[in-house]
C-alpha atoms as a PDB file:
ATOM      1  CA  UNK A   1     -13.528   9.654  -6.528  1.00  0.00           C
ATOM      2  CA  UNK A   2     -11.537   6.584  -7.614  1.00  0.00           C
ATOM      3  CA  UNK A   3      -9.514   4.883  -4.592  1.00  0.00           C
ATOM      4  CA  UNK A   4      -6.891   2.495  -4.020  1.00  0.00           C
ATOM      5  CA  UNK A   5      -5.982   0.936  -0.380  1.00  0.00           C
ATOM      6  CA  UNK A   6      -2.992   0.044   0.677  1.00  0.00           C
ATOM      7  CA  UNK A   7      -1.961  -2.210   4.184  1.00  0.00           C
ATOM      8  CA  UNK A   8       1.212  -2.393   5.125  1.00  0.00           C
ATOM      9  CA  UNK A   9       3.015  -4.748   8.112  1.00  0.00           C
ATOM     10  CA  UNK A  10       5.718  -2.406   9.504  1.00  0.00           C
ATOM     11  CA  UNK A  11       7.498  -5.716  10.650  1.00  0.00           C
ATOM     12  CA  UNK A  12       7.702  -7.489   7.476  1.00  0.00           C
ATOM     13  CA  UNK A  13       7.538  -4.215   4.980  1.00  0.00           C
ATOM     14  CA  UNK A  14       5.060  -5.901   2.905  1.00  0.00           C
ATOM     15  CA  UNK A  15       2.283  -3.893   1.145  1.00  0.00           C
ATOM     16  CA  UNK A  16      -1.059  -5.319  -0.661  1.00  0.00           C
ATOM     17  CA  UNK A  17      -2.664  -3.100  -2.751  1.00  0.00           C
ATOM     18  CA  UNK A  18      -6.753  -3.667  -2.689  1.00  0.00           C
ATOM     19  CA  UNK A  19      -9.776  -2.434  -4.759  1.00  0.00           C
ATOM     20  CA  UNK A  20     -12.439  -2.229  -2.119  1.00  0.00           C
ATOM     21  CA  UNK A  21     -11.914  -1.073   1.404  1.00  0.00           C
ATOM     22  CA  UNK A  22     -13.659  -4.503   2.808  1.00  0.00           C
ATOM     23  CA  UNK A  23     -10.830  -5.974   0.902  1.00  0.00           C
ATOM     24  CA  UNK A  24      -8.244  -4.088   2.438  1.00  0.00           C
ATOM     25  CA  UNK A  25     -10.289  -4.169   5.859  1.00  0.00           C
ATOM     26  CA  UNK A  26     -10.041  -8.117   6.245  1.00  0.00           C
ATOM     27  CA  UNK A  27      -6.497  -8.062   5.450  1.00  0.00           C
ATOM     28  CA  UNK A  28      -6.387  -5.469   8.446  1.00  0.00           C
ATOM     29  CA  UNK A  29      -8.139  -7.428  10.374  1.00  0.00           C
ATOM     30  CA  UNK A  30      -5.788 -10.822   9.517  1.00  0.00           C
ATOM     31  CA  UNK A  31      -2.611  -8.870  10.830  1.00  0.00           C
ATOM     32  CA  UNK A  32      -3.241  -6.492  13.782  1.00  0.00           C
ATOM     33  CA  UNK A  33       0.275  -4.835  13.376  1.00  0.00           C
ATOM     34  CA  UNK A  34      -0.901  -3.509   9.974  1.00  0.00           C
ATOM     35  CA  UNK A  35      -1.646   0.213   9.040  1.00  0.00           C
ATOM     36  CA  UNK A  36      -4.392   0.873   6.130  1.00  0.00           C
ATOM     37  CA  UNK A  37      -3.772   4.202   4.270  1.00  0.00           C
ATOM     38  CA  UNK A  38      -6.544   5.664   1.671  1.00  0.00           C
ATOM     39  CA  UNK A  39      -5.334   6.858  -1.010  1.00  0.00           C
ATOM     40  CA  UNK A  40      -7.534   9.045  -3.738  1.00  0.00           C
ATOM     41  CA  UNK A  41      -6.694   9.706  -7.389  1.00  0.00           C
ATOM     42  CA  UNK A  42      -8.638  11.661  -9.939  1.00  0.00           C
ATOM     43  CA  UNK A  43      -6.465  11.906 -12.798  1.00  0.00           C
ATOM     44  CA  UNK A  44      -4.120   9.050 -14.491  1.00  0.00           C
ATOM     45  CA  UNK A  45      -0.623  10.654 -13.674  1.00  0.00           C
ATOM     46  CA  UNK A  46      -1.970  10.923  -9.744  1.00  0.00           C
ATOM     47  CA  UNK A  47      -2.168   6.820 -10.278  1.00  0.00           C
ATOM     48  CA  UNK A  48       1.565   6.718 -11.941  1.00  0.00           C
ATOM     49  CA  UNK A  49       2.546   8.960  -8.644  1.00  0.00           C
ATOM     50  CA  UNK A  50       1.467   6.552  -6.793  1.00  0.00           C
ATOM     51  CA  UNK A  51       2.998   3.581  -8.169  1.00  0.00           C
ATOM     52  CA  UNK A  52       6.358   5.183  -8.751  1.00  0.00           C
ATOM     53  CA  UNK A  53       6.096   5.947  -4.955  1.00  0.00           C
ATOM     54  CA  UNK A  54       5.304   2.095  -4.687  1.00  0.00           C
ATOM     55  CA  UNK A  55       8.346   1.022  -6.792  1.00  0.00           C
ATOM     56  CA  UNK A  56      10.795   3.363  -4.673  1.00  0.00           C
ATOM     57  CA  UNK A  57       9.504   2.529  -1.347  1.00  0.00           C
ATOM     58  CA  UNK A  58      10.515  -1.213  -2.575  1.00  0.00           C
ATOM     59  CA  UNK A  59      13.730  -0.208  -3.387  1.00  0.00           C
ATOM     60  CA  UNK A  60      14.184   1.554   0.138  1.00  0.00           C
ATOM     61  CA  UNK A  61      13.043  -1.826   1.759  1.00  0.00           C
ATOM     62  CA  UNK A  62      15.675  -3.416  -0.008  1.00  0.00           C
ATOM     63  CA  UNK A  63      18.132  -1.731   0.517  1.00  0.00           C
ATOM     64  CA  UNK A  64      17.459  -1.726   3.812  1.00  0.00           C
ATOM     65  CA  UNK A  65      17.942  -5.618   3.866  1.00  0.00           C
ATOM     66  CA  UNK A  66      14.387  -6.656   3.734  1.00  0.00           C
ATOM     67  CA  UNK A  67      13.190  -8.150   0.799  1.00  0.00           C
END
């Protein structure tokens, strides 16, 4: 099953999306504050989900007053 992996850094709101969990591991590892999420697709509109969750949770951030 296809996955993506996505850290965030509650303080700075920042995501990185990675291909491979040893990826998103060592990015993990590089900021301890950081919280990995898996996150499994099988079909294409799971993926757009995803990403439209992406864009709005941006949007949220912002308006919150972090960029």
């Amino acid at each position: 099953m296809p996955m993506i992996y996505k850290v965030r850094d509650p303080v700075t709101k920042r995501n990185e999306y990675f291909p491979s969990y040893p990826q998103a591991r060592k990015a993990k590892l590089d900021n301890e504050d950081a919280a990995l999420e898996i996150m499994e697709y099988n079909y294409k509109w799971q993926l757009v989900v995803m990403l439209n969750d992406a864009y709005k949770q941006g949007a949220e951030d912002v308006h919150d007053g972090m960029d």
